[in-house]
N, C-alpha and C. Protein backbone atom coordinates (compact mmCIF):
# COMPACT_ATOMS: atom_id res chain seq x y z
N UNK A 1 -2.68 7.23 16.15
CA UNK A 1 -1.98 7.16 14.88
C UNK A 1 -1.84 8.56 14.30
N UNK A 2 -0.87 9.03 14.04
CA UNK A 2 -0.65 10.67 13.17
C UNK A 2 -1.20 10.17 11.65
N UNK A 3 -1.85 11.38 11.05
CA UNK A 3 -2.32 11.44 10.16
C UNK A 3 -1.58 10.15 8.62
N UNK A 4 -0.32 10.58 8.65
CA UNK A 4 0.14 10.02 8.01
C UNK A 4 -0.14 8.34 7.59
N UNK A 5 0.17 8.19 9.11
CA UNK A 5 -0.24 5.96 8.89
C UNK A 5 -1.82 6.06 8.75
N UNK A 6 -2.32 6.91 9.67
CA UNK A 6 -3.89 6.40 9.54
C UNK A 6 -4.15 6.39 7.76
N UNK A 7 -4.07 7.75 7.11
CA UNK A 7 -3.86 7.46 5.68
C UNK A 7 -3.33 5.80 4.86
N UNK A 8 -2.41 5.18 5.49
CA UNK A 8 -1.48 4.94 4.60
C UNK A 8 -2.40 3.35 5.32
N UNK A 9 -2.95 3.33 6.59
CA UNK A 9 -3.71 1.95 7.13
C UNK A 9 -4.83 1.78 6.69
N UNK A 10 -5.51 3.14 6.24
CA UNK A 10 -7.55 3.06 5.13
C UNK A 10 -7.20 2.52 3.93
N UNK A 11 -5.86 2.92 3.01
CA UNK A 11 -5.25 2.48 2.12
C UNK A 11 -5.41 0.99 1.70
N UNK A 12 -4.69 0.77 2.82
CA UNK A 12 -4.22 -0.85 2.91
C UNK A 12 -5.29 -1.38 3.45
N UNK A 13 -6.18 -1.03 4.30
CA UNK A 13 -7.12 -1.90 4.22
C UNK A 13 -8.26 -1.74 3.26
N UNK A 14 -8.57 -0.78 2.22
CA UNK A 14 -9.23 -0.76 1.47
C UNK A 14 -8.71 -2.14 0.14
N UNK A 15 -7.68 -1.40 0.21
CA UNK A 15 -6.94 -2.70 -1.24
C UNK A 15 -6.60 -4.30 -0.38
N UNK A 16 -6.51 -4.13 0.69
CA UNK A 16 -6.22 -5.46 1.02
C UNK A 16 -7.33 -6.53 1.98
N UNK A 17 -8.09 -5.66 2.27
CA UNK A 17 -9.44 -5.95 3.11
C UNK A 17 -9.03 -6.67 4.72
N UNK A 18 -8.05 -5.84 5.32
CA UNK A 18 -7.46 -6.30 6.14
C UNK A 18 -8.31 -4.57 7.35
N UNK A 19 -8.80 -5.65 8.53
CA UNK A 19 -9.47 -4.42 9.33
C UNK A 19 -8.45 -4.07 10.47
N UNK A 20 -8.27 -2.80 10.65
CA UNK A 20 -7.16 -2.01 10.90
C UNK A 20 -7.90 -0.95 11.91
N UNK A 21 -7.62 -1.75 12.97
CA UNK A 21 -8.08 -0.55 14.61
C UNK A 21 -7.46 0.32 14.91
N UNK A 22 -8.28 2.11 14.95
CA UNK A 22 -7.10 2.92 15.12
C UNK A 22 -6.33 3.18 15.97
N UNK A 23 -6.13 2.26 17.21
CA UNK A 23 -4.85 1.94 17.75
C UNK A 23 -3.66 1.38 17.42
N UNK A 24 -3.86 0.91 16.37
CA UNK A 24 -2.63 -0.05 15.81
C UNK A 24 -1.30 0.79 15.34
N UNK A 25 -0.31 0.10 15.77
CA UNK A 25 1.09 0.62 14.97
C UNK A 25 1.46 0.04 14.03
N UNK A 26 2.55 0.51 13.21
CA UNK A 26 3.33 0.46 12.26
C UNK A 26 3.66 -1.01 12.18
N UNK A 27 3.76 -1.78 12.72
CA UNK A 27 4.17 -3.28 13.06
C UNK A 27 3.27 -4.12 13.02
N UNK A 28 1.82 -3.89 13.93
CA UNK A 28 0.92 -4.63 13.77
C UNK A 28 0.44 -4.67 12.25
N UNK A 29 0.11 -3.24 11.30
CA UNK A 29 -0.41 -3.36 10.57
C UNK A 29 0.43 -4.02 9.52
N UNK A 30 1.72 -4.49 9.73
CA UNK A 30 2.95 -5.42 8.86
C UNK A 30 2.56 -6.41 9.04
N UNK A 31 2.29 -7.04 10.12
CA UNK A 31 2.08 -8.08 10.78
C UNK A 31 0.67 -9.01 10.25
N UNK A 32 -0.56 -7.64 10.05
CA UNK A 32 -1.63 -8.28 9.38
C UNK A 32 -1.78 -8.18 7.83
N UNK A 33 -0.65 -6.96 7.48
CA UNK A 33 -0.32 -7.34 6.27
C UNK A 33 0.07 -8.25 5.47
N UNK A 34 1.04 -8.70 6.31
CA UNK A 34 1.99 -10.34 5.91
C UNK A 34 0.96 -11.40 5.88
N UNK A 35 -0.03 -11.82 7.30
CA UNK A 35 -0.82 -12.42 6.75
C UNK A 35 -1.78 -12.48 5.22
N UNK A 36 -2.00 -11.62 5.06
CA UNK A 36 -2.92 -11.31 3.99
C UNK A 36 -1.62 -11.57 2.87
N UNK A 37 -0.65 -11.59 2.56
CA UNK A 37 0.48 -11.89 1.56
C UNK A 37 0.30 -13.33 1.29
N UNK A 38 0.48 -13.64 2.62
CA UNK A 38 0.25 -15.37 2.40
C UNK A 38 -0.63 -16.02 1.91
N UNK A 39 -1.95 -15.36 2.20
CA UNK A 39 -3.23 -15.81 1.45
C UNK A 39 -3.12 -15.43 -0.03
N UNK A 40 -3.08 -15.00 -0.50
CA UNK A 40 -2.34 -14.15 -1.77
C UNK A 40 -1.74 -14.99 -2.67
N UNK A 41 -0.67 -15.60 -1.24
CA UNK A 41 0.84 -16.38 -2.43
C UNK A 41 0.46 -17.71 -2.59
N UNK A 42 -0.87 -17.94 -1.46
CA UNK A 42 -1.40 -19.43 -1.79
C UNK A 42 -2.40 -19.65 -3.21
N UNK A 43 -2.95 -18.68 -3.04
CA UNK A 43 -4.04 -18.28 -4.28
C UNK A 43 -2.90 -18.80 -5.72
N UNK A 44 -1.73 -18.64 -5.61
CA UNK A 44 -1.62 -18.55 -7.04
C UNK A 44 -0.26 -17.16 -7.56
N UNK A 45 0.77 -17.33 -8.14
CA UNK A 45 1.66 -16.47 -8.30
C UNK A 45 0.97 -15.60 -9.34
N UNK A 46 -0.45 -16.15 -10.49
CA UNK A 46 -0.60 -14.75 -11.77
C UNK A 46 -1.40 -14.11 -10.81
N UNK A 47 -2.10 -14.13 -9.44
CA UNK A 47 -2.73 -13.53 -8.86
C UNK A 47 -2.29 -12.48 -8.23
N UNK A 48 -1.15 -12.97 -7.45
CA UNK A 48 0.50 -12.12 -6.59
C UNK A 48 0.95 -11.28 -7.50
N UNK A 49 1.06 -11.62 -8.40
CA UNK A 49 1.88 -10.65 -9.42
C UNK A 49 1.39 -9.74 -9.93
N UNK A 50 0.24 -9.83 -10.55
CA UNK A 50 -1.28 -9.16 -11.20
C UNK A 50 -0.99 -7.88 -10.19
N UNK A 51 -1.10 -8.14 -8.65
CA UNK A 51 -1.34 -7.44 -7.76
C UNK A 51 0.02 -6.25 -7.41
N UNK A 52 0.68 -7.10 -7.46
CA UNK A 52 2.36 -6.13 -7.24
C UNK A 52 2.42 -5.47 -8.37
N UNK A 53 1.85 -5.77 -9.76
CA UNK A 53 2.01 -4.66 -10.49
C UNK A 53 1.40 -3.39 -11.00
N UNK A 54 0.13 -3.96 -10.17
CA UNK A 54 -1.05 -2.96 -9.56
C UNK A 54 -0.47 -1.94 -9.22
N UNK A 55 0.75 -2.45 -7.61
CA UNK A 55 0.64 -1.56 -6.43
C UNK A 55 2.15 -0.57 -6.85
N UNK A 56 2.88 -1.12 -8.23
CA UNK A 56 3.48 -0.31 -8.63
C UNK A 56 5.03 -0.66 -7.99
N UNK A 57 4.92 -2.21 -7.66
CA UNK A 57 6.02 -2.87 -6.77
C UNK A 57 7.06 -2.87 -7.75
N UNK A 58 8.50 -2.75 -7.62
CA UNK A 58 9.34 -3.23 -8.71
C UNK A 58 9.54 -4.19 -8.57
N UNK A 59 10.04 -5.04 -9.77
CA UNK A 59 10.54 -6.54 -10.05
C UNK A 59 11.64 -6.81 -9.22
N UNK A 60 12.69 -5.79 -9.93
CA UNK A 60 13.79 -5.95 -8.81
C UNK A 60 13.53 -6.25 -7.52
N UNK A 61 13.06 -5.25 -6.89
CA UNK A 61 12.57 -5.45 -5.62
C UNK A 61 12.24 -6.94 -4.71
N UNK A 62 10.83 -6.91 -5.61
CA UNK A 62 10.51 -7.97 -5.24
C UNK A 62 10.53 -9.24 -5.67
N UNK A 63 11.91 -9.29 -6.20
CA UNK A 63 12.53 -10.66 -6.73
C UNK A 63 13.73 -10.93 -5.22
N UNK A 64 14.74 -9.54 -5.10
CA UNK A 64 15.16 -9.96 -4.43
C UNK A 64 14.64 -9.92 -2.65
N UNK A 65 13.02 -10.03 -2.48
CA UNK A 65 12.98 -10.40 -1.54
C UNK A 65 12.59 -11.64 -1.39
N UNK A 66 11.97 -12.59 -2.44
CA UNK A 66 11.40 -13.57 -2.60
C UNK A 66 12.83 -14.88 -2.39
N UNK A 67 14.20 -14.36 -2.76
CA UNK A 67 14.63 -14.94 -1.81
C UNK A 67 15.58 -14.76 -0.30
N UNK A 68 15.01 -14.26 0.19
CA UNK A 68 15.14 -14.43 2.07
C UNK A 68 14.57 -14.84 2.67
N UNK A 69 14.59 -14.96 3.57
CA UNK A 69 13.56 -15.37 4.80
C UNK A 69 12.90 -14.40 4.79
N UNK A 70 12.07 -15.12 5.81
CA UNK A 70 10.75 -14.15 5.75
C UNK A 70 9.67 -13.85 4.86
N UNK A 71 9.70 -14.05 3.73
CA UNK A 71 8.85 -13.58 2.31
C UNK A 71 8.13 -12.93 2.50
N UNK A 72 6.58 -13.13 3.44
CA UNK A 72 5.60 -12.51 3.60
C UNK A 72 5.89 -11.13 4.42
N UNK A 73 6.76 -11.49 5.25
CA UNK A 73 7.20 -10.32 6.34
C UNK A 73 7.77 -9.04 5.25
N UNK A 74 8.91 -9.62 4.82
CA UNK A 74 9.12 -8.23 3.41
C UNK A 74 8.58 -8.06 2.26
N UNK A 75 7.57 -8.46 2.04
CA UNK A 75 6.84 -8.38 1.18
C UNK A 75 5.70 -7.16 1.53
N UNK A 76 5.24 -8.36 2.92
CA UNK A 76 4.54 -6.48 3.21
C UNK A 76 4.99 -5.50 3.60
N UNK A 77 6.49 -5.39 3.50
CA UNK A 77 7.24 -4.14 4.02
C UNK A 77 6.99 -3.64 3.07
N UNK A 78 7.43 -4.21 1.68
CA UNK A 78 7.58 -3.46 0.78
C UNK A 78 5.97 -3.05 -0.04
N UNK A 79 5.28 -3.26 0.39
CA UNK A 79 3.67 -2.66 -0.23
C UNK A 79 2.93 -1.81 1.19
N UNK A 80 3.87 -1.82 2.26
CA UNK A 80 3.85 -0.75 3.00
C UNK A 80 4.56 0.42 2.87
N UNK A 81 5.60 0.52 2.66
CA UNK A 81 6.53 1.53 2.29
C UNK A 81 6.10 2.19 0.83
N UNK A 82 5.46 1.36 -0.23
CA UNK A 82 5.18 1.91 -0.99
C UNK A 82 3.75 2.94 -1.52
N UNK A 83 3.05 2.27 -0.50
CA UNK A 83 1.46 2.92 -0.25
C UNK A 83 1.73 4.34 0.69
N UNK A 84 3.19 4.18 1.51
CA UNK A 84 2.95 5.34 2.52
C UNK A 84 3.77 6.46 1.46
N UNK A 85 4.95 5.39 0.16
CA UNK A 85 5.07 6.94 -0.48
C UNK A 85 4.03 7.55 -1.24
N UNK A 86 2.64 6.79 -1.53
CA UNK A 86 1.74 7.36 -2.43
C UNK A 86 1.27 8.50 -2.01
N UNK A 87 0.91 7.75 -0.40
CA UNK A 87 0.25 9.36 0.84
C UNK A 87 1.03 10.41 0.47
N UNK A 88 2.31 10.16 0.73
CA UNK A 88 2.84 10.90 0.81
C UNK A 88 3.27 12.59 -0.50
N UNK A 89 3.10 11.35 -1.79
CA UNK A 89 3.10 11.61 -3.19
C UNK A 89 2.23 12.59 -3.37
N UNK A 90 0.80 12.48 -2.83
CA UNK A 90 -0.65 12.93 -2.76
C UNK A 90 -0.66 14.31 -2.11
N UNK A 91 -0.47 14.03 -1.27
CA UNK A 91 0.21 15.68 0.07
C UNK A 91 0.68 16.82 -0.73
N UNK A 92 2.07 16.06 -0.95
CA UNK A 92 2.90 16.94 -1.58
C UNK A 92 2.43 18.15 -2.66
N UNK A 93 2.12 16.98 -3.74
CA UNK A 93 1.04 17.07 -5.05
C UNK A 93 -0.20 17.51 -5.65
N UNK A 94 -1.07 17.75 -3.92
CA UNK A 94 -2.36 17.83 -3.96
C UNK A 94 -2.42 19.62 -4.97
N UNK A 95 -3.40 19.73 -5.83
CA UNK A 95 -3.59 20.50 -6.77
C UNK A 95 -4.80 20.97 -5.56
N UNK A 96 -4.71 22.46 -6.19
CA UNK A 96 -5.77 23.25 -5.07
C UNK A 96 -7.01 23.78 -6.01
N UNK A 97 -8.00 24.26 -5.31
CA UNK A 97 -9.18 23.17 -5.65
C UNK A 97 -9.20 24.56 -6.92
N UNK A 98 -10.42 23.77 -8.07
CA UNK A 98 -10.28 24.97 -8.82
C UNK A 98 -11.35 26.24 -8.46
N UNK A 99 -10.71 27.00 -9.96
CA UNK A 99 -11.38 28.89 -9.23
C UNK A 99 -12.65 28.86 -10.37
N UNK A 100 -13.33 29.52 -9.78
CA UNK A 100 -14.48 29.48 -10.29
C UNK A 100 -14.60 30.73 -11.24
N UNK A 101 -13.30 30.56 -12.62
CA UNK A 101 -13.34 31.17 -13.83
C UNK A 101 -14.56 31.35 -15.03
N UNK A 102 -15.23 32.13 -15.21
CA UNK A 102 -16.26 31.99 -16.23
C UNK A 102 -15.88 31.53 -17.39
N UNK A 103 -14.95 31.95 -17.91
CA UNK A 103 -14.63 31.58 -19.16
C UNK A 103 -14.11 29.91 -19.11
N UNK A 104 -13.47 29.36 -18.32
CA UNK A 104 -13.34 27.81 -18.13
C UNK A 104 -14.44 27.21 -18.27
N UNK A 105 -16.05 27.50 -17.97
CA UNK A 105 -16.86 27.13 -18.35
C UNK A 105 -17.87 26.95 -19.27
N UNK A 106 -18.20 26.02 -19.30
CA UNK A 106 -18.76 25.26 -21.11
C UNK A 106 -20.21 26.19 -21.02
């Protein structure tokens, strides 16, 4: 796995408690994602929702995937795609570490 998914698979299995072998690709980890959606959407929609607005999902979004086929399948596309822009967000973003100014200190 390149740095990137392995990031974006500790992610998802931290928030989703889904165990993620570092052989796995991009597909499998959709694949055990979706499962874990389903358990989710059985639990209860204030539970599903609670959660998508956690992960920073849009409504839009995920209104219009709720109706297609598939549900669970794009559903975890879309809380995959969105966890890998966080990695990605993070990278970019990362602030470098601070300097060890005297006067900054109390």
């Amino acid at each position: 796995m390149d740095d990137t998914l392995r990031e974006t698979a500790i992610a998802l299995q931290s928030d989703w408690g889904i165990q993620i072998p570092d052989t796995l690709s991009e597909e499998a980890i959709l694949q055990l994602l979706a499962e874990r959606v389903v358990l989710f959407l059985e639990r209860g929609a204030e539970t599903f929702y609670q959660l998508m607005y956690r992960l920073d999902i849009s409504e839009k979004k995920l209104n219009a995937v709720l109706q297609d086929a598939d549900v669970p399948g794009k559903i975890a596309r879309l809380i995959y795609d969105r966890q890998l822009q966080k990695v990605k967000s993070r990278r970019e973003n990362k602030m470098p570490p601070p300097v060890d100014d005297p006067e900054l200190k109390w």
